[in-house]
Structures are given as structure tokens and as C-alpha cells.
C-alpha atoms as a PDB file:
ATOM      1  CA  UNK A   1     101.809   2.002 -77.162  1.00  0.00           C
ATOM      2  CA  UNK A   2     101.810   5.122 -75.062  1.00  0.00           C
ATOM      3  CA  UNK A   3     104.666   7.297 -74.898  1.00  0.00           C
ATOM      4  CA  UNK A   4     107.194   6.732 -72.317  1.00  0.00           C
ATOM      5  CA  UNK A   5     107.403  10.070 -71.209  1.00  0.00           C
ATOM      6  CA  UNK A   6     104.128  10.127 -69.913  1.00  0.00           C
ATOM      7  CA  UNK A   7     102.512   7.640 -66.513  1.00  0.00           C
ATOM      8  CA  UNK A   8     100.595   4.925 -67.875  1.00  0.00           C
ATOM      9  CA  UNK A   9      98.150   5.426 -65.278  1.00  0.00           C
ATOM     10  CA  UNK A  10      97.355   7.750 -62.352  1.00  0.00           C
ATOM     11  CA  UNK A  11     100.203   7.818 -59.588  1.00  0.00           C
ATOM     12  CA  UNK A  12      97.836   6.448 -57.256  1.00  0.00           C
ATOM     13  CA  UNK A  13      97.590   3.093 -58.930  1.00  0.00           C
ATOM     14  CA  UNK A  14     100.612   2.147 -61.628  1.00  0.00           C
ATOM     15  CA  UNK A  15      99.747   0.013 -63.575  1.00  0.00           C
ATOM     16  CA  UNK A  16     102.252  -3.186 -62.382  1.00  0.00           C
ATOM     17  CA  UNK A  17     102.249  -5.200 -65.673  1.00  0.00           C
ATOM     18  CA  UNK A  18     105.482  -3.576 -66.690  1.00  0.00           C
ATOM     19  CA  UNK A  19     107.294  -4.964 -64.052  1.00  0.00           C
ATOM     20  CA  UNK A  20     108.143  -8.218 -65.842  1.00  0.00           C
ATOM     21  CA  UNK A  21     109.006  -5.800 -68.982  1.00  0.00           C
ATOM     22  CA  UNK A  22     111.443  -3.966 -67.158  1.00  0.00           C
ATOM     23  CA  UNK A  23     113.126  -7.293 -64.933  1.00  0.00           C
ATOM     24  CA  UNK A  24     113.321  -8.842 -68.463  1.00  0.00           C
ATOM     25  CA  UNK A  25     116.173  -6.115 -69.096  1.00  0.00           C
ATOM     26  CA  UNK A  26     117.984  -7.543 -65.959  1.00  0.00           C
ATOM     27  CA  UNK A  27     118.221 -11.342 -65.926  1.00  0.00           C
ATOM     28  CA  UNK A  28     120.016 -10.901 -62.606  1.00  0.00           C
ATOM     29  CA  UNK A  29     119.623  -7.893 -61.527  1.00  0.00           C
ATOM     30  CA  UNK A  30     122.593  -6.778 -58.593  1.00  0.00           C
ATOM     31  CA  UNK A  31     123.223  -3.568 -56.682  1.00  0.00           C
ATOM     32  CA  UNK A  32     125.471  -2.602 -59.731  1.00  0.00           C
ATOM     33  CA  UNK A  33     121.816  -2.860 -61.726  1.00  0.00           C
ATOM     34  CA  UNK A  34     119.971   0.130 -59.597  1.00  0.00           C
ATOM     35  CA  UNK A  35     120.732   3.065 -61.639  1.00  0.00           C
ATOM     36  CA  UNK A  36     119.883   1.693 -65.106  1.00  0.00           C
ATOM     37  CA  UNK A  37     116.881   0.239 -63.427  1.00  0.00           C
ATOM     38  CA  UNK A  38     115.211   2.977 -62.094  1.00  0.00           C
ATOM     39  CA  UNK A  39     115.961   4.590 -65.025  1.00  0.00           C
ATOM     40  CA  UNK A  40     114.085   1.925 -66.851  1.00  0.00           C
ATOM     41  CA  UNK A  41     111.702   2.287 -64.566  1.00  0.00           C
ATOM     42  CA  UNK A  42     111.419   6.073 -64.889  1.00  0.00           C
ATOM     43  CA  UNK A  43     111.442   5.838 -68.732  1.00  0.00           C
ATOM     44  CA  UNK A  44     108.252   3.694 -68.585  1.00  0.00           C
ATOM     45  CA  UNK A  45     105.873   5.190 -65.908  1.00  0.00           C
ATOM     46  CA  UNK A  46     107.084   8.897 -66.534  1.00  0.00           C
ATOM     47  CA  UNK A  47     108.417   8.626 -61.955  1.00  0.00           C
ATOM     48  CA  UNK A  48     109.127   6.101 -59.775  1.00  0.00           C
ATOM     49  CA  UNK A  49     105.933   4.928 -58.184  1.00  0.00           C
ATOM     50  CA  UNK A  50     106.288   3.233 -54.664  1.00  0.00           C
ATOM     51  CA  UNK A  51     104.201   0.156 -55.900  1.00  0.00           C
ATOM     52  CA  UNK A  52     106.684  -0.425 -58.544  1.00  0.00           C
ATOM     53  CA  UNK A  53     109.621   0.060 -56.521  1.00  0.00           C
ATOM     54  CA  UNK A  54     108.154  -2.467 -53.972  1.00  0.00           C
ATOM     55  CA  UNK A  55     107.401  -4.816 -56.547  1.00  0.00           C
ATOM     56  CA  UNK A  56     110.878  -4.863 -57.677  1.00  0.00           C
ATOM     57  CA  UNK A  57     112.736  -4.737 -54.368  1.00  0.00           C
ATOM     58  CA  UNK A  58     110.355  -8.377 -53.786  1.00  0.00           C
ATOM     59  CA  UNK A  59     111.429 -10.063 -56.844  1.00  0.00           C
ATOM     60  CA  UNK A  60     115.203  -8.494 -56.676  1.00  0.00           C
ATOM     61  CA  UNK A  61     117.923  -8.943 -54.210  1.00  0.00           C
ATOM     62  CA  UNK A  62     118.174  -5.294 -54.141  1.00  0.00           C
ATOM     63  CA  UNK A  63     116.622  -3.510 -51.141  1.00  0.00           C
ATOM     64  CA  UNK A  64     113.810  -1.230 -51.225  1.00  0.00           C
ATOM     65  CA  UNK A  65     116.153   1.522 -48.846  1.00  0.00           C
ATOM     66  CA  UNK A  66     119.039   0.941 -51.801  1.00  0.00           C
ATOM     67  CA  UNK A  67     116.881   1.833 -54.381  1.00  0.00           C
ATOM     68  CA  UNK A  68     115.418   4.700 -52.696  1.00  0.00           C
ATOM     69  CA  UNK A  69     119.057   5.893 -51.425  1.00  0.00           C
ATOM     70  CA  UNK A  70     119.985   6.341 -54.987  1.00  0.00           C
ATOM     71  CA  UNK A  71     116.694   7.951 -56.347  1.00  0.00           C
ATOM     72  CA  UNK A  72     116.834  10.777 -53.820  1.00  0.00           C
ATOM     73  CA  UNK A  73     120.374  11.014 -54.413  1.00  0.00           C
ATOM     74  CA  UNK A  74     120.362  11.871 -58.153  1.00  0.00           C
ATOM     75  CA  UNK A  75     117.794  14.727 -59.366  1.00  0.00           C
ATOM     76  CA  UNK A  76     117.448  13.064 -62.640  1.00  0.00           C
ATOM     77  CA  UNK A  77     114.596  10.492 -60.480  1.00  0.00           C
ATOM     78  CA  UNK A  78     110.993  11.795 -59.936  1.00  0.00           C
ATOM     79  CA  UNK A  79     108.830  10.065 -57.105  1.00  0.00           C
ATOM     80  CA  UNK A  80     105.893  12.358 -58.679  1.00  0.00           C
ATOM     81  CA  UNK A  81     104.449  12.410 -62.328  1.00  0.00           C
ATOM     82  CA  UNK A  82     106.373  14.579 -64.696  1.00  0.00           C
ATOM     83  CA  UNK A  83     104.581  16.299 -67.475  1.00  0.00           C
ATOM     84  CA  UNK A  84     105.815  15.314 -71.359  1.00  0.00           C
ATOM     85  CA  UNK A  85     107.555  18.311 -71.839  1.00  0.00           C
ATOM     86  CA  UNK A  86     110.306  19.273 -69.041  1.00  0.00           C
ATOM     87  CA  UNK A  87     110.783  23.266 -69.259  1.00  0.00           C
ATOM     88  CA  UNK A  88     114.358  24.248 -67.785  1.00  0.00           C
ATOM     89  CA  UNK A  89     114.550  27.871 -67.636  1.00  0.00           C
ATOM     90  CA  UNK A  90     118.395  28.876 -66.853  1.00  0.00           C
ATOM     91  CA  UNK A  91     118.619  31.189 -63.479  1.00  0.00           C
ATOM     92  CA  UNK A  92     122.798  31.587 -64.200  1.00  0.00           C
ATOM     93  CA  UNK A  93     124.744  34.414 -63.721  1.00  0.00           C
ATOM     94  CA  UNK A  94     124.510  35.605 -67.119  1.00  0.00           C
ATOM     95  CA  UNK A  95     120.819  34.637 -67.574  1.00  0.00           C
ATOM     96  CA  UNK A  96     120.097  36.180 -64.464  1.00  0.00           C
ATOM     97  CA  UNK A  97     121.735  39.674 -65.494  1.00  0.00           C
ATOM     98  CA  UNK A  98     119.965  39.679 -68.746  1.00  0.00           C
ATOM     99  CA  UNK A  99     116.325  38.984 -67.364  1.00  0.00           C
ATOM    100  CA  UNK A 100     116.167  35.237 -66.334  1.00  0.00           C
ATOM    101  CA  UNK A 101     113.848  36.376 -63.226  1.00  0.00           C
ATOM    102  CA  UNK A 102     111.122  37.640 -65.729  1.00  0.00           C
ATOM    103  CA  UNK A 103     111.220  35.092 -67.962  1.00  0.00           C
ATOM    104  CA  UNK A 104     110.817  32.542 -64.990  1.00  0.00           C
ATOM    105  CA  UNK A 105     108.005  34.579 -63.652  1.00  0.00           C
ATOM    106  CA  UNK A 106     106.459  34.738 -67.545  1.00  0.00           C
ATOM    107  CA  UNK A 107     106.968  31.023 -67.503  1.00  0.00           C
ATOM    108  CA  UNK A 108     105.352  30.053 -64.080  1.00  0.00           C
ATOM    109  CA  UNK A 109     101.923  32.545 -64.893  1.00  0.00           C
ATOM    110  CA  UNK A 110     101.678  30.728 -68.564  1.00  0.00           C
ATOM    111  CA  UNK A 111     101.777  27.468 -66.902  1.00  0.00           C
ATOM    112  CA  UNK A 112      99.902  27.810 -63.506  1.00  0.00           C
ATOM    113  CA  UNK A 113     103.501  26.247 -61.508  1.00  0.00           C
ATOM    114  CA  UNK A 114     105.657  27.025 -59.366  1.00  0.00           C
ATOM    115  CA  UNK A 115     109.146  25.712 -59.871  1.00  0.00           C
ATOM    116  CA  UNK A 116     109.071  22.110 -59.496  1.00  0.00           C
ATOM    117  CA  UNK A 117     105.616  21.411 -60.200  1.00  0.00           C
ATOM    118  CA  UNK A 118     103.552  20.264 -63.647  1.00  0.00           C
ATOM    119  CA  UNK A 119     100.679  21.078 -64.766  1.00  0.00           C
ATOM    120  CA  UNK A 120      97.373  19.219 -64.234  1.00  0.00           C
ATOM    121  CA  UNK A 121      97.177  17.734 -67.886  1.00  0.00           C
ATOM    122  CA  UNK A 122     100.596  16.432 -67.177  1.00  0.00           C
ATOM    123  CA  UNK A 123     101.483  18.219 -70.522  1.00  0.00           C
ATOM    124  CA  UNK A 124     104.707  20.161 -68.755  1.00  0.00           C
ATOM    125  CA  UNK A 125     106.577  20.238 -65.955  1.00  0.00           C
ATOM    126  CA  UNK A 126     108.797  23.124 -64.986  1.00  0.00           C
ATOM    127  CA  UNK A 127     112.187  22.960 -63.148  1.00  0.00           C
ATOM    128  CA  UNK A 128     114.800  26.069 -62.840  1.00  0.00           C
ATOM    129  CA  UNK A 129     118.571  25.276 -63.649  1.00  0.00           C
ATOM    130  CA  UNK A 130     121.545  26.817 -62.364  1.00  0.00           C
ATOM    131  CA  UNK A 131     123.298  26.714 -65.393  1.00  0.00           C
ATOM    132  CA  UNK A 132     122.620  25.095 -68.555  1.00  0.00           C
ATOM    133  CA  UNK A 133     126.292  26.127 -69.940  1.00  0.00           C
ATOM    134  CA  UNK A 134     124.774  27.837 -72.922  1.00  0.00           C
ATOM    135  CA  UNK A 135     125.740  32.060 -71.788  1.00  0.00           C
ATOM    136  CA  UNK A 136     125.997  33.376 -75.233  1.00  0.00           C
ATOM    137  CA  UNK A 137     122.334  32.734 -75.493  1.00  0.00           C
ATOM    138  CA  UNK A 138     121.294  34.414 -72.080  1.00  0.00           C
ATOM    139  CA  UNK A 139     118.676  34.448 -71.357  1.00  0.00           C
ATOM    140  CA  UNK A 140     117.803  30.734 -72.279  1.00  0.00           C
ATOM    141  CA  UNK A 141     115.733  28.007 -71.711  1.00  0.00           C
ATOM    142  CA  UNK A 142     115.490  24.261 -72.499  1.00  0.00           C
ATOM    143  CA  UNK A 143     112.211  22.737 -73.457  1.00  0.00           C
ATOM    144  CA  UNK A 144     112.993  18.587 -73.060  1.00  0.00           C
ATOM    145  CA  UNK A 145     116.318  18.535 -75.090  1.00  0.00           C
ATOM    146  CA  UNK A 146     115.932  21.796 -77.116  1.00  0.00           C
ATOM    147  CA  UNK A 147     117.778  25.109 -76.456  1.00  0.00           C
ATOM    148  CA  UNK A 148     115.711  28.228 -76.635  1.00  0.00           C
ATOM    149  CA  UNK A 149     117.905  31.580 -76.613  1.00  0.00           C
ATOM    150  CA  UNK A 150     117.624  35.377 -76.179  1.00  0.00           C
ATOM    151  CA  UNK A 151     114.278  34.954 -74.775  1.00  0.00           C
ATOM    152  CA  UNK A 152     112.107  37.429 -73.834  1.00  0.00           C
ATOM    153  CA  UNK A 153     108.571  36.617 -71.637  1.00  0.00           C
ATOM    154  CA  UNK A 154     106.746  36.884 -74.888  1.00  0.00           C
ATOM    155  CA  UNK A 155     109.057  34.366 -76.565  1.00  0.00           C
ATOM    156  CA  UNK A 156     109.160  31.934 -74.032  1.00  0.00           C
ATOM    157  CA  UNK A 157     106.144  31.773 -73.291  1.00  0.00           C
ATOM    158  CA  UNK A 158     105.115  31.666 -77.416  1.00  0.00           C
ATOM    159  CA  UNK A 159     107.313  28.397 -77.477  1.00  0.00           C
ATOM    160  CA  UNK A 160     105.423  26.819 -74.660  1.00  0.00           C
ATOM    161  CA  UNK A 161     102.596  27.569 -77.033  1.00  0.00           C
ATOM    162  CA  UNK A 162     104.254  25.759 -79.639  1.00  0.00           C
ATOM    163  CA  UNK A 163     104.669  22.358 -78.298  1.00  0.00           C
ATOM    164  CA  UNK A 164     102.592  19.497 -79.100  1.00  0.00           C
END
């Protein structure tokens, strides 16, 4: 079974035979149902593709506009592929006095991205925070759920290197 972090199939044609998977979670699915389904969704194909959203909005009684009114609303929702890893390098105050701008740059060159984009291999995807709360460790970074601290270019750019 692939990993759910990743698309099952190019964004250009998702593969639909999750649909019935995912609607199997929601017996009847209502408007109170759109967040935890796109999520579902999300968690399966790695974004929300259109043809999946479509699907759904035919076989739901939620609308197509409802569910895409929420997606764009939260940042959490992708309409594009993400890569496995999500790379969150902190642009804070503190992270910001202590060399955040370097470490983004370092981070962006490693990668070939600018922020908000992932990599061809769909291995990461890279998306600056304004905060991630964690100042003592300025400058930091989060790679998927993991805090990275005191970085310097090198060292960020080393634990890139390090993920599987």
C-alpha cells in the first residue's frame, strides 16, 4: 500500500478508486462532514485533485463551491501535489534576527524551490512559517513534524540530506 503522504498517481489523472474508500468513512456525509473529508481526501492522494472533488460533490449532498470554499479557506489543503517531506523553515522575529533569511535561501538552492513549491521527485515540498513558536531554538526549522534548531545553512541543508 503506498504511503499516504505521497499522490497515488500523477495530478493529471487521480486515480478515482479511492473514492468509495473515503465515502465509506461517511455513511451520510453533511456539510458538517467537509473538513474531515477533505482531509481524508488529502491524507490519501497527498492534494485535493478536482476529479476527486467532483466525484464526491456527485455522490454527496455537499456542493462542489462548499467544498472548495473551505479548502481555499484553510492552508492546511493543497490543490497541487505535495512532496513526502514538508520543510517549514521559521521566518519569525527571532529567527529572522538570528539568520532565518540565509537559511531559507540555503534551503531553496539545496532543493531547486521557491517557497511554496516541491521538488520534481515529489520527495519535499517547502513552505516558510511565520512562527513556529519554538524562539529559543532560532533559527529553526520543521521537517514534517520534527523540530530542527540553531541551524546554520550547512545544518539545514545536511538534514535535508538526511531524510529518507
Amino acid at each position: 500500500m503506498p504511503s499516504t503522504n505521497q499522490p497515488e498517481t500523477t495530478p493529471s489523472r487521480p486515480d478515482l478508486s479511492h473514492v468509495n474508500e473515503i465515502l465509506c468513512q461517511f455513511p451520510r456525509p453533511a456539510s458538517s462532514d467537509v473538513i474531515p473529508l477533505l482531509q481524508a481526501v488529502q491524507a490519501r492522494y497527498g492534494y485535493l485533485p478536482a476529479e476527486v472533488l467532483g466525484a464526491i460533490a456527485k455522490r454527496t449532498r455537499i456542493s462542489l463551491t462548499q467544498m472548495y470554499g473551505v479548502a481555499t479557506f484553510y492552508a492546511q489543503f493543497s490543490f497541487m501535489p505535495r512532496g513526502r517531506h514538508l520543510v517549514r523553515p521559521c521566518r519569525g522575529t527571532a529567527c529572522h534576527v538570528r539568520g532565518a533569511k540565509r537559511i531559507v535561501s540555503s534551503v531553496q538552492k539545496h532543493l531547486g524551490v521557491a517557497d511554496g513549491g516541491t521538488t520534481k521527485d515529489l520527495k519535499f515540498s517547502l513552505a516558510t512559517v511565520a512562527c513556529l513558536g519554538t524562539c529559543f531554538l532560532s533559527p529553526v526549522m520543521m521537517v514534517n513534524d520534527r523540530f530542527y534548531g540553531n541551524l546554520s545553512p550547512e545544518k539545514a541543508t545536511k538534514i535535508l540530506d538526511n531524510c529518507v
